[in-house]
PDB file of N, CA and C in Angstrom:
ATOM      1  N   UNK A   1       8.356  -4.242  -6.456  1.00  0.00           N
ATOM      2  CA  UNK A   1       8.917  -2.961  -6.808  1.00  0.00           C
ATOM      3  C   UNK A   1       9.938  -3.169  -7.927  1.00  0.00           C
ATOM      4  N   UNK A   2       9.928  -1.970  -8.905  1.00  0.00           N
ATOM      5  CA  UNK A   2      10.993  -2.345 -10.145  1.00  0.00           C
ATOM      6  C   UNK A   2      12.327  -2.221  -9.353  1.00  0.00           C
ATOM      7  N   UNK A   3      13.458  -2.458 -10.044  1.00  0.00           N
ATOM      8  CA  UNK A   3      14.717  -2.504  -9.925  1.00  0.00           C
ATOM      9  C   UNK A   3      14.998  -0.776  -9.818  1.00  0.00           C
ATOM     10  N   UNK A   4      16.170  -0.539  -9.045  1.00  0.00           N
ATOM     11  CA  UNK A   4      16.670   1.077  -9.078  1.00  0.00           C
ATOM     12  C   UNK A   4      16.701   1.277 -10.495  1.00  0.00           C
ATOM     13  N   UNK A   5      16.265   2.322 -11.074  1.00  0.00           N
ATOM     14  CA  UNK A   5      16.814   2.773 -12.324  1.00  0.00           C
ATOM     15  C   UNK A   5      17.898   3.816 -12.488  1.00  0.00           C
ATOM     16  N   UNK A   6      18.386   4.345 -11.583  1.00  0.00           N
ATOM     17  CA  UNK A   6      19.311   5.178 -11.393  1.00  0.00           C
ATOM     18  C   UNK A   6      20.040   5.011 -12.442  1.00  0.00           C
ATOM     19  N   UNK A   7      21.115   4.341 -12.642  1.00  0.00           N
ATOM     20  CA  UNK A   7      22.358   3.757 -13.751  1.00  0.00           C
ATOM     21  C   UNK A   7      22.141   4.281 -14.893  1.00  0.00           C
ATOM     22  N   UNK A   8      20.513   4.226 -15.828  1.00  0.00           N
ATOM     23  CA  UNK A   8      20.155   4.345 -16.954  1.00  0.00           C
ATOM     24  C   UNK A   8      19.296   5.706 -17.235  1.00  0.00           C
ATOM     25  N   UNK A   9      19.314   6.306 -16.579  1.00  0.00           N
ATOM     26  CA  UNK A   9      18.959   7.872 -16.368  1.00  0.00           C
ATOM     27  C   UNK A   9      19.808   8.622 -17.370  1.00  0.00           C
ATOM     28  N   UNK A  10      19.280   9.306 -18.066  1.00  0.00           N
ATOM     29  CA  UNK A  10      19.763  10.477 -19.057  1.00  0.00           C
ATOM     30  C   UNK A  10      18.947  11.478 -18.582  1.00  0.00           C
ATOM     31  N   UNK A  11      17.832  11.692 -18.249  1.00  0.00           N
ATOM     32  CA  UNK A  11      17.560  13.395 -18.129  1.00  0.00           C
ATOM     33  C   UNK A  11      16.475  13.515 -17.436  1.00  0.00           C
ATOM     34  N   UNK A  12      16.257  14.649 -16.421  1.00  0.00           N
ATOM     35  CA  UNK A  12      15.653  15.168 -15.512  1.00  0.00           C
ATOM     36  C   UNK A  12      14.577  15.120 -15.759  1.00  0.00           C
ATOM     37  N   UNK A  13      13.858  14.962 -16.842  1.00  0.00           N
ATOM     38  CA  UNK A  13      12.056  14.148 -16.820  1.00  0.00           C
ATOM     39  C   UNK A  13      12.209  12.457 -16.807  1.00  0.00           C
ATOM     40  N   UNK A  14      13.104  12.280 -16.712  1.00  0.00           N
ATOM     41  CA  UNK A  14      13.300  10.521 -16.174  1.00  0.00           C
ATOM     42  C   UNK A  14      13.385  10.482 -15.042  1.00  0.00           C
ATOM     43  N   UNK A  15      14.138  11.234 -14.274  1.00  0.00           N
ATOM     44  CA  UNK A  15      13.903  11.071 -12.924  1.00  0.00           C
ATOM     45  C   UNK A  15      12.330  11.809 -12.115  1.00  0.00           C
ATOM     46  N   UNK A  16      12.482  12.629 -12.900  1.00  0.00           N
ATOM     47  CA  UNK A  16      10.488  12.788 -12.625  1.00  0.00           C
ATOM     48  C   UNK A  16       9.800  11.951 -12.505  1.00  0.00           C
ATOM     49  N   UNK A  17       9.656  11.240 -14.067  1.00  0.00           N
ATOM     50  CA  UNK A  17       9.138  10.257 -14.040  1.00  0.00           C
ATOM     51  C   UNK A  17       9.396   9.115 -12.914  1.00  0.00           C
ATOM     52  N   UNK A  18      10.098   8.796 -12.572  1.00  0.00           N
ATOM     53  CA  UNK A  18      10.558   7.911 -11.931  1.00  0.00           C
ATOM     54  C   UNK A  18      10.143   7.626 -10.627  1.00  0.00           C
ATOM     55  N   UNK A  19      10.408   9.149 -10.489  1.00  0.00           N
ATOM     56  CA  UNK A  19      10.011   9.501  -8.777  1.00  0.00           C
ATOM     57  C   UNK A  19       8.492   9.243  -8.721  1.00  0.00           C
ATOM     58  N   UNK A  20       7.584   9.918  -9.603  1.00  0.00           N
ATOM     59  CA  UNK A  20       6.300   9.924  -9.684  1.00  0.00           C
ATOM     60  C   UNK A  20       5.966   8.009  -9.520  1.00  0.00           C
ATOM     61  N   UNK A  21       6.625   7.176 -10.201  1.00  0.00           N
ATOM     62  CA  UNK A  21       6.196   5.938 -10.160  1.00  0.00           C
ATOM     63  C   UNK A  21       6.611   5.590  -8.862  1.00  0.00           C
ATOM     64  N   UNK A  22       7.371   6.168  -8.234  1.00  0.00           N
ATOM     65  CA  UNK A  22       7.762   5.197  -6.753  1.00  0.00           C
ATOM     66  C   UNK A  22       6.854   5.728  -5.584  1.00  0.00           C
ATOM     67  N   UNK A  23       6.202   7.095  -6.110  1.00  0.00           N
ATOM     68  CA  UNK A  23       5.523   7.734  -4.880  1.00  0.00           C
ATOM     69  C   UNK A  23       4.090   6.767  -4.992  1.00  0.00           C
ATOM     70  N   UNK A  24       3.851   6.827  -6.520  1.00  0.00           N
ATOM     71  CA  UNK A  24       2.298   5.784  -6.677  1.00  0.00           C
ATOM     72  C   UNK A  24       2.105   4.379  -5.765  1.00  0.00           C
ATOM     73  N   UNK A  25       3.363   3.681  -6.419  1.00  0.00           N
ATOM     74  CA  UNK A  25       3.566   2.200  -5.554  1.00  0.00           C
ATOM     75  C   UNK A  25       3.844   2.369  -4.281  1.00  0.00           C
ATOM     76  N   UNK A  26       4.186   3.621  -3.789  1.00  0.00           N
ATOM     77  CA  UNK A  26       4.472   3.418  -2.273  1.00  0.00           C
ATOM     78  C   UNK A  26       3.014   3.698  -1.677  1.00  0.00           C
ATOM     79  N   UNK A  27       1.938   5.000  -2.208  1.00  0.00           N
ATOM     80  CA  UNK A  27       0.368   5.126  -1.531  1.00  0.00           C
ATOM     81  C   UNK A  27      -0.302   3.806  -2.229  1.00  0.00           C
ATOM     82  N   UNK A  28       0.025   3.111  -3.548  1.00  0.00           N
ATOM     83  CA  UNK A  28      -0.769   1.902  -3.472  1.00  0.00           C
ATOM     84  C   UNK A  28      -1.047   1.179  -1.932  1.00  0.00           C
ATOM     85  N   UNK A  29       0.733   0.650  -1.702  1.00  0.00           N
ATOM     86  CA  UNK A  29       1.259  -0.629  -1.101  1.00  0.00           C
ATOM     87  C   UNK A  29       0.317  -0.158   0.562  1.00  0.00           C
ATOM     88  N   UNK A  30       0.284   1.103   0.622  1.00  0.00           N
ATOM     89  CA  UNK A  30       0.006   2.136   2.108  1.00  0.00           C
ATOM     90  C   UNK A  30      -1.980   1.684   1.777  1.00  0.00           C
ATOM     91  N   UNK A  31      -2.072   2.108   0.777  1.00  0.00           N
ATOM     92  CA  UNK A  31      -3.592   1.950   0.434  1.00  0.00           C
ATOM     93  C   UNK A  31      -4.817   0.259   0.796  1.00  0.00           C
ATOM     94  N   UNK A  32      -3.677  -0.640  -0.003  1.00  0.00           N
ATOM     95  CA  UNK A  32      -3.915  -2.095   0.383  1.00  0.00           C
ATOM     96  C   UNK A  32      -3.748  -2.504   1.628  1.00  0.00           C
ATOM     97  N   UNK A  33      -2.668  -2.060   2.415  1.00  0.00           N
ATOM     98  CA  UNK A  33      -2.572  -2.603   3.893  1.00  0.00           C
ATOM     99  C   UNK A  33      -3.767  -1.959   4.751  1.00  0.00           C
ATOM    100  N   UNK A  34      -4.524  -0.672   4.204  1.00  0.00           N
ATOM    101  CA  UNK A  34      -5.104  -0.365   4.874  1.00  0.00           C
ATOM    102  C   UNK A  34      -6.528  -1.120   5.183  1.00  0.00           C
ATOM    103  N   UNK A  35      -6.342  -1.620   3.871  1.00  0.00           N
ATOM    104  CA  UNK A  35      -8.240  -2.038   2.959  1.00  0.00           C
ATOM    105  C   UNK A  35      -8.021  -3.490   3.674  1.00  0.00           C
ATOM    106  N   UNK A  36      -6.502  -3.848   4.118  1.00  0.00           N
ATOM    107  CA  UNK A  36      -6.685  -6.017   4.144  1.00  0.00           C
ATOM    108  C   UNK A  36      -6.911  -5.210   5.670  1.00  0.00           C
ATOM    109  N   UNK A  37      -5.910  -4.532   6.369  1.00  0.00           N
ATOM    110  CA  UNK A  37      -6.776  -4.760   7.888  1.00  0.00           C
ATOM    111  C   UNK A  37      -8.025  -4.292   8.496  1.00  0.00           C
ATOM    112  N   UNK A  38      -8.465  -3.513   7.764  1.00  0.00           N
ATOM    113  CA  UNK A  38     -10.244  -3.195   7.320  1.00  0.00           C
ATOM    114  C   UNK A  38     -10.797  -4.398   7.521  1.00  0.00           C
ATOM    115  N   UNK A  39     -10.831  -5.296   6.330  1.00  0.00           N
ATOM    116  CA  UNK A  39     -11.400  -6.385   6.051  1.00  0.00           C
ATOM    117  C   UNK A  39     -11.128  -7.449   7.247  1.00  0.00           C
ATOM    118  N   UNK A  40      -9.951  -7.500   7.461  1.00  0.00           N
ATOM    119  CA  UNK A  40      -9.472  -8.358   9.002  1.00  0.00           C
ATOM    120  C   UNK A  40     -10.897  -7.961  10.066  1.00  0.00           C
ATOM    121  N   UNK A  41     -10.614  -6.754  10.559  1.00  0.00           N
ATOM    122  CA  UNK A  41     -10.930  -6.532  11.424  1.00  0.00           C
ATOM    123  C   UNK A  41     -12.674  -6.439  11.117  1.00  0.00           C
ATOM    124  N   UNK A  42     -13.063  -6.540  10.301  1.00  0.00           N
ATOM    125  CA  UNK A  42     -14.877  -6.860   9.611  1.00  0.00           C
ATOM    126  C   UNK A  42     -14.872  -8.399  10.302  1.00  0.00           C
ATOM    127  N   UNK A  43     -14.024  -9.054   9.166  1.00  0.00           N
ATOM    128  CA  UNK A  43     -14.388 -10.888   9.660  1.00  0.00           C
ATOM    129  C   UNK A  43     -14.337 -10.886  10.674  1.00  0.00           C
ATOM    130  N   UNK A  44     -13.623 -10.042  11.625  1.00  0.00           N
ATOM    131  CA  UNK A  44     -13.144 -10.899  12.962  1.00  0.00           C
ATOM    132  C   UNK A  44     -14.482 -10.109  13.989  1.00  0.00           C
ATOM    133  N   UNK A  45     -15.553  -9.433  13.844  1.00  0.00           N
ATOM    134  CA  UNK A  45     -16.429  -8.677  14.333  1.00  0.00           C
ATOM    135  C   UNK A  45     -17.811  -9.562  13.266  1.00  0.00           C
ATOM    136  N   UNK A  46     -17.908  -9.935  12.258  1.00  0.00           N
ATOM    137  CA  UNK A  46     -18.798 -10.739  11.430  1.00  0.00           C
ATOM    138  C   UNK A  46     -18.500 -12.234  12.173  1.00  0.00           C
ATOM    139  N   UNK A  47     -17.788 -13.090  12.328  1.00  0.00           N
ATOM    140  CA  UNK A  47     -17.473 -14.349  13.098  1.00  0.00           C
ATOM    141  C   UNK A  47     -17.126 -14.374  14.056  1.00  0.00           C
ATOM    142  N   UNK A  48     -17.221 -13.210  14.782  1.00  0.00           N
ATOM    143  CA  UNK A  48     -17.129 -13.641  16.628  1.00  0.00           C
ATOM    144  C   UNK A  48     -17.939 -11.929  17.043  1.00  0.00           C
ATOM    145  N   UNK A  49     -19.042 -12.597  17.088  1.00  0.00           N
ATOM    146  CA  UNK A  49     -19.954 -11.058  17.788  1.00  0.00           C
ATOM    147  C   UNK A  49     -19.886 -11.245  18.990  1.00  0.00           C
ATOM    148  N   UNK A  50     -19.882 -12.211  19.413  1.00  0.00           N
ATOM    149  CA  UNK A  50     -20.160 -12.273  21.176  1.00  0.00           C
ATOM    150  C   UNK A  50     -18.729 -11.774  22.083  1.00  0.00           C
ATOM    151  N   UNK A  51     -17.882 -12.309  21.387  1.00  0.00           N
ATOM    152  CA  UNK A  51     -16.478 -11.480  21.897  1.00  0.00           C
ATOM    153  C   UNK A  51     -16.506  -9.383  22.060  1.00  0.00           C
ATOM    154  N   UNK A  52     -16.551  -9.468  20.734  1.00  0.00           N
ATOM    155  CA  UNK A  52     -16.665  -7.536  20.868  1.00  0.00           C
ATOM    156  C   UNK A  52     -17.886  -6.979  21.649  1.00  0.00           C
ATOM    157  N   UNK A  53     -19.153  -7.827  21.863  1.00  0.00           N
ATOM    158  CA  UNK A  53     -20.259  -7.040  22.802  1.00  0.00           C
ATOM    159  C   UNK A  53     -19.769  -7.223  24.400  1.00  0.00           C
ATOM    160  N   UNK A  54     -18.963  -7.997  24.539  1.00  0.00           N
ATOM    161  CA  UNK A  54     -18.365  -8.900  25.882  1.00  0.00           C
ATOM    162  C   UNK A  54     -17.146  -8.002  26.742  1.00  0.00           C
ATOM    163  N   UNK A  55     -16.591  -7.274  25.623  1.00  0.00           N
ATOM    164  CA  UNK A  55     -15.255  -6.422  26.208  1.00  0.00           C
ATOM    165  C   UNK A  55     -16.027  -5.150  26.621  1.00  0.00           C
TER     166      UNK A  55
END
């Protein structure tokens, strides 16, 4: 994540801007955690079938 930019702010389409970039990186960071425990939970059903037909 960038550094606060607060300090160097002059005008109310900077903080637009700003905001808009922190909302992106925050549904990225939300987006990727979703896709790695996706993928977790594939391998772990692709390399152990006999476990999940068993429960």
């Amino acid at each position: 994540m960038p550094p606060d930019l607060s300090p160097h702010l002059q005008a109310e389409e900077c903080n637009i801007l700003i905001n808009l970039l922190k909302e992106s990186h925050k549904n990225y960071m939300e987006k990727r955690i979703k896709s790695r425990e996706h993928g977790n939970a594939m391998r772990k059903r692709l390399f152990n079938p006999l476990e999940e037909s068993e429960k």
